[in-house]
C-alpha atoms as a PDB file:
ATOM      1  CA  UNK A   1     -18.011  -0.276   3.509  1.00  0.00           C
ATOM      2  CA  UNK A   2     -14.200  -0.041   3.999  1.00  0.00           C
ATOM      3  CA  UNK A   3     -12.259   3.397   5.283  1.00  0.00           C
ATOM      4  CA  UNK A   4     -10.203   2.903   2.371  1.00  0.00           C
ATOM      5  CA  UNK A   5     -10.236   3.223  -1.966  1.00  0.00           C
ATOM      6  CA  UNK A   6      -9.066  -0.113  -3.587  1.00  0.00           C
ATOM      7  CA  UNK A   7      -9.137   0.176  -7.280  1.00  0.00           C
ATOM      8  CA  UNK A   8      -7.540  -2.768  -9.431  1.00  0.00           C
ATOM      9  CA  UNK A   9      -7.681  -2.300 -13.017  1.00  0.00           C
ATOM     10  CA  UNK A  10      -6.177  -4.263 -16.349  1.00  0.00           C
ATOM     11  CA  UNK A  11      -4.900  -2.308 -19.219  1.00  0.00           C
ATOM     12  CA  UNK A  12      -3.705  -4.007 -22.103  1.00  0.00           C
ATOM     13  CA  UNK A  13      -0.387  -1.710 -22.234  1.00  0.00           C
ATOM     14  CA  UNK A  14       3.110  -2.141 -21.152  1.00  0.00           C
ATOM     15  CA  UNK A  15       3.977  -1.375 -17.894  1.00  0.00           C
ATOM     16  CA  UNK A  16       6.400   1.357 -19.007  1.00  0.00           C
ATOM     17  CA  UNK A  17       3.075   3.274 -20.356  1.00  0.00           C
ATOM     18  CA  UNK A  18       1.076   2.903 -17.694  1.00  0.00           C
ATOM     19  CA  UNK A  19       3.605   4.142 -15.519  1.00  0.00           C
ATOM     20  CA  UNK A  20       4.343   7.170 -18.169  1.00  0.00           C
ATOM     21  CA  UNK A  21       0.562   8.434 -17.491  1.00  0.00           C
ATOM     22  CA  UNK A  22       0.558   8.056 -13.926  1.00  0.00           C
ATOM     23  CA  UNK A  23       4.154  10.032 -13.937  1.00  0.00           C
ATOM     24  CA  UNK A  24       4.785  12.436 -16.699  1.00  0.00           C
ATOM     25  CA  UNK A  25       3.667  16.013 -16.485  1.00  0.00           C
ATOM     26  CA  UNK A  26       1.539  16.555 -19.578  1.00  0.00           C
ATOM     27  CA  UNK A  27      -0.131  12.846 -19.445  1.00  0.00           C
ATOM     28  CA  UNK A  28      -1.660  13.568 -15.446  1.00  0.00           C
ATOM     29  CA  UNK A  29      -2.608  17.133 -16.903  1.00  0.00           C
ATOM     30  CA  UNK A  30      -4.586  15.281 -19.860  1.00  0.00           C
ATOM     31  CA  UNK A  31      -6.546  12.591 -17.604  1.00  0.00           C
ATOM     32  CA  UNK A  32      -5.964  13.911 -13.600  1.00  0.00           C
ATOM     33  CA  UNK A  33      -5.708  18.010 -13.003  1.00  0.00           C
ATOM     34  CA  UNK A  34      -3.399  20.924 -13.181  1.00  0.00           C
ATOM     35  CA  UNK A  35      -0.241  20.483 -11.009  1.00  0.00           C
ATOM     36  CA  UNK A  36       3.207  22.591 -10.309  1.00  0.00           C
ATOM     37  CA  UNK A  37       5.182  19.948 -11.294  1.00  0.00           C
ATOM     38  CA  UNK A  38       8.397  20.992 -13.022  1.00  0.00           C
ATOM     39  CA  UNK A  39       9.843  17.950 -13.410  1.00  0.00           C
ATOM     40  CA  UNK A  40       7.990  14.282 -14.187  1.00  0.00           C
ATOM     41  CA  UNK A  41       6.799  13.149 -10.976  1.00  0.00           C
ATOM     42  CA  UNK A  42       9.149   9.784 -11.047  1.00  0.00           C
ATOM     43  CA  UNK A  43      11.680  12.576 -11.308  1.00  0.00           C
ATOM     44  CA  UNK A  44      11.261  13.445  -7.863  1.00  0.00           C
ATOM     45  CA  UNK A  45      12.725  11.970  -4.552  1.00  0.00           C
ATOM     46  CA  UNK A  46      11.298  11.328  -0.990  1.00  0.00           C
ATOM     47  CA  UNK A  47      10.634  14.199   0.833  1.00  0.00           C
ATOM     48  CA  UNK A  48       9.832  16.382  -2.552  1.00  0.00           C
ATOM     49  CA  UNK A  49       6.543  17.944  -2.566  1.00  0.00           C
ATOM     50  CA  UNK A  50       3.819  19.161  -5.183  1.00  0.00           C
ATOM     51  CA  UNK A  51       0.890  20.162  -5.752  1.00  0.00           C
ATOM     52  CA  UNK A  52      -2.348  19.150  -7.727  1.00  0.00           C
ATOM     53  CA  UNK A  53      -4.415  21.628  -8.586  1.00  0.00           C
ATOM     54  CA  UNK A  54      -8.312  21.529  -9.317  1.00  0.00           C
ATOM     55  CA  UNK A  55     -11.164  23.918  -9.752  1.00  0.00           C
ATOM     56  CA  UNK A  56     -12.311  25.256  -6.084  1.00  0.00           C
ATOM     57  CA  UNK A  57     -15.733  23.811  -4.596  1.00  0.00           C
ATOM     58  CA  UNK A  58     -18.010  25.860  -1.153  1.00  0.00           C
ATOM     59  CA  UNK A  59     -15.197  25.550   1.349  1.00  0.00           C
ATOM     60  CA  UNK A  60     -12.655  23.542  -0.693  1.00  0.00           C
ATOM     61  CA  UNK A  61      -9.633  25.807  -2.419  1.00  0.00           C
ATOM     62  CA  UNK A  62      -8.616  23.169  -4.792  1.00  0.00           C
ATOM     63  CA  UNK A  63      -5.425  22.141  -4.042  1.00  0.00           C
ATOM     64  CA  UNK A  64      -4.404  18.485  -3.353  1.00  0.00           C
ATOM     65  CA  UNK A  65      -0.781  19.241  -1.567  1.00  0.00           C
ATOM     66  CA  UNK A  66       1.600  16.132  -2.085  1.00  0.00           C
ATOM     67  CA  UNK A  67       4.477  14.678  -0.849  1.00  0.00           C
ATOM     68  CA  UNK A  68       6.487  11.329  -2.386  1.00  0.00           C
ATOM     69  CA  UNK A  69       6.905   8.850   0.471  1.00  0.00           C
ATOM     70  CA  UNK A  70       8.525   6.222  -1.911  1.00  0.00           C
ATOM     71  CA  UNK A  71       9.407   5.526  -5.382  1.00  0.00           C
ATOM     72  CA  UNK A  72       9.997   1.880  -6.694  1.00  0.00           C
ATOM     73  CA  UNK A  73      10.664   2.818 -10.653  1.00  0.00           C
ATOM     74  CA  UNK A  74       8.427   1.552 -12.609  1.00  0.00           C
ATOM     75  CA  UNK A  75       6.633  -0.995  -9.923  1.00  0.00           C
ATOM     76  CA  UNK A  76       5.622   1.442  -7.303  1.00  0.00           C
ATOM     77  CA  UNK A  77       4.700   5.028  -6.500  1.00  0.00           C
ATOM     78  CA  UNK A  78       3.455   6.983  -3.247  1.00  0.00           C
ATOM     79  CA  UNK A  79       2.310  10.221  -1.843  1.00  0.00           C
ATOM     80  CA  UNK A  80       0.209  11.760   0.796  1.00  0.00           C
ATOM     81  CA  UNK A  81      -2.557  13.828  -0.481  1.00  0.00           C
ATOM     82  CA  UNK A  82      -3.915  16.233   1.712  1.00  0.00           C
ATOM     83  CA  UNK A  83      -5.142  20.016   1.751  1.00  0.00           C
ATOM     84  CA  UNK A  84      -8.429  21.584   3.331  1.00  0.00           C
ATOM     85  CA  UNK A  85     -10.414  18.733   2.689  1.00  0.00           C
ATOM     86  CA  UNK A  86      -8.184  16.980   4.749  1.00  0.00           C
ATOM     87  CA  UNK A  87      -8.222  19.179   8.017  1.00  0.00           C
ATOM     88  CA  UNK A  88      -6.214  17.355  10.375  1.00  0.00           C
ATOM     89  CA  UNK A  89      -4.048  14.774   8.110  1.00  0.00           C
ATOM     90  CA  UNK A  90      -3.056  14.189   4.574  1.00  0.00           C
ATOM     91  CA  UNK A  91      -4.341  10.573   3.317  1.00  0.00           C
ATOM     92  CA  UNK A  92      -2.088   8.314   1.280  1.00  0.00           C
ATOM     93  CA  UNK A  93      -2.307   7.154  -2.361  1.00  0.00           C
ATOM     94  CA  UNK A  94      -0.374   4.164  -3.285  1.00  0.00           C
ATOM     95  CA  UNK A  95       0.396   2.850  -6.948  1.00  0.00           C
ATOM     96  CA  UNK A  96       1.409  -0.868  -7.502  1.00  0.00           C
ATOM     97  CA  UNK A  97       1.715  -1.594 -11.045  1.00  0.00           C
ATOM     98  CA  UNK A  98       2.321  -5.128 -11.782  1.00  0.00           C
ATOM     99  CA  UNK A  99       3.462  -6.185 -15.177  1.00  0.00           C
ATOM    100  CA  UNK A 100       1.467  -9.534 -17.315  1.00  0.00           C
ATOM    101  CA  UNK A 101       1.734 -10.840 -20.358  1.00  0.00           C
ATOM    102  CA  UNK A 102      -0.842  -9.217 -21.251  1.00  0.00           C
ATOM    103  CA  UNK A 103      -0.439  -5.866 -20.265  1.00  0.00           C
ATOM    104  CA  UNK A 104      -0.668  -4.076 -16.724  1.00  0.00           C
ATOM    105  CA  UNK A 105      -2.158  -4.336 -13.566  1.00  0.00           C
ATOM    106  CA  UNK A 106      -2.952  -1.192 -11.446  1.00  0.00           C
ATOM    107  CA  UNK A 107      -3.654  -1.266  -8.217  1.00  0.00           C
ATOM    108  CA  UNK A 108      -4.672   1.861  -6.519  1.00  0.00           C
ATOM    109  CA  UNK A 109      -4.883   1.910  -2.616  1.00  0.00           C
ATOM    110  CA  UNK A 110      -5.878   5.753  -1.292  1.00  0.00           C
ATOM    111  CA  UNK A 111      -6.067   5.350   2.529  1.00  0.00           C
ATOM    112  CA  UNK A 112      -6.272   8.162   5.616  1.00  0.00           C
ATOM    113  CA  UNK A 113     -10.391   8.575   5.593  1.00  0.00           C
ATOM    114  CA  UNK A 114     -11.135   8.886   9.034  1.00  0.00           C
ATOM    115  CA  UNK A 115     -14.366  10.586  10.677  1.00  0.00           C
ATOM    116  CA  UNK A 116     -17.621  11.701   8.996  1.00  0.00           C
ATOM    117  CA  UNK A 117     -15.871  14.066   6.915  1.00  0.00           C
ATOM    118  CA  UNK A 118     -13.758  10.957   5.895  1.00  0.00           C
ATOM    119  CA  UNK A 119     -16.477   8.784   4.618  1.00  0.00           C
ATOM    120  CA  UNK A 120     -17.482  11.849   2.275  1.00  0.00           C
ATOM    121  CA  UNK A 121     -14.270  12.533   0.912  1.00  0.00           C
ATOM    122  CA  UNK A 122     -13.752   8.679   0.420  1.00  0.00           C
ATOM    123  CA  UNK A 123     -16.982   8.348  -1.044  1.00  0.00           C
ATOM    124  CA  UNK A 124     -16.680  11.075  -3.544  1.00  0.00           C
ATOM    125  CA  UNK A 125     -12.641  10.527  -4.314  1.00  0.00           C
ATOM    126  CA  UNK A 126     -13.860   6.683  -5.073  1.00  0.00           C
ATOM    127  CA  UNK A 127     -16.487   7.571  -7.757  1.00  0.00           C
ATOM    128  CA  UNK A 128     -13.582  10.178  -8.960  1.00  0.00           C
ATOM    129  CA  UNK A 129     -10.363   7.369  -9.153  1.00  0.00           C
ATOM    130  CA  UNK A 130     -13.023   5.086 -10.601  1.00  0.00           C
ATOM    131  CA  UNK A 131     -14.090   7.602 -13.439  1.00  0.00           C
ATOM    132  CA  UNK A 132     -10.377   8.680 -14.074  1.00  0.00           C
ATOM    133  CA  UNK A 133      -8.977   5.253 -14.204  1.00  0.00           C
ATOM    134  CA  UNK A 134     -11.410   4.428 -17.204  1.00  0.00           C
ATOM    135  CA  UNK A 135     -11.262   7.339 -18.978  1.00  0.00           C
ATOM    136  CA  UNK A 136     -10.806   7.894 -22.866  1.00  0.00           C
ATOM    137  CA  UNK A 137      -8.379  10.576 -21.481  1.00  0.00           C
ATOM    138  CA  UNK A 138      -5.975   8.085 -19.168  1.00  0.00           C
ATOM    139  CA  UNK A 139      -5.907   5.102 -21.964  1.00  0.00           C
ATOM    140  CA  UNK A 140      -4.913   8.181 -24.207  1.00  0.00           C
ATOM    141  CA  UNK A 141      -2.355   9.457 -22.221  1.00  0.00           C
ATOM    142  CA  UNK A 142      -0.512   5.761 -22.304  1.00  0.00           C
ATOM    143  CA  UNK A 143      -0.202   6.137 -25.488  1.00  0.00           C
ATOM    144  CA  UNK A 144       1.390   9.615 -25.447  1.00  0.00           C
ATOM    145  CA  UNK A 145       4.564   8.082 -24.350  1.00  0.00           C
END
């Protein structure tokens, strides 16, 4: 088992909406979780931060705090993701979006698990991505754009 999350998935929608429900504030509150964004998130520059916010769990507060490391409009998006899950360092999620002619390849890479504590979070943020990524919710909020 790898210290790292590769998801690849195939939607049969353009690029430009696939990128609209990974990006725009409303769409990643229908299929992701709460956030402070006030502005899309391809809005934002390098160095801007944010913060996703879920419902708390035992010694986890529920918030995912974020920071863009680089923006490629539309081919490429990432961001640490980090908070007390995370105790000593943020991880890293990376979206590669690669456009076909028929439809939209997404590749998620979410790297950064290390330790015990790692392989848990991994483990359980895996089975998460995976559930998000083929959601009624996420195909709907393609089409939203």
């Amino acid at each position: 088992m790898g210290s790292n999350i590769h998801i690849e998935k195939h939607y049969n929608h353009s690029m430009k909406k696939v990128w609209f429900a990974l990006t725009n504030r409303a769409a990643l509150e229908k299929w992701f979780t709460k956030h402070n964004l006030h502005s899309n998130l391809d809005e934002l520059e390098p160095g801007d931060t944010f913060t996703f916010i879920s419902t708390p769990k035992r010694s986890w507060d529920g918030m995912m705090h974020c920071e863009v490391k680089e923006i490629n409009r539309p081919y490429k998006l990432i961001y640490t993701f980090g908070g007390d899950a995370f105790k000593k360092k943020p991880s890293v999620v990376t979206w590669t979006l690669i456009e076909e002619e028929s439809g939209t390849t997404l590749k998620l890479d979410h790297s950064g698990f290390e330790g015990l504590q790692g392989f848990f979070l991994r483990f359980l943020l895996q089975s998460g991505w995976k559930k998000a990524l083929s959601s009624d919710e996420f195909i709907e909020a393609m089409t939203m754009s």
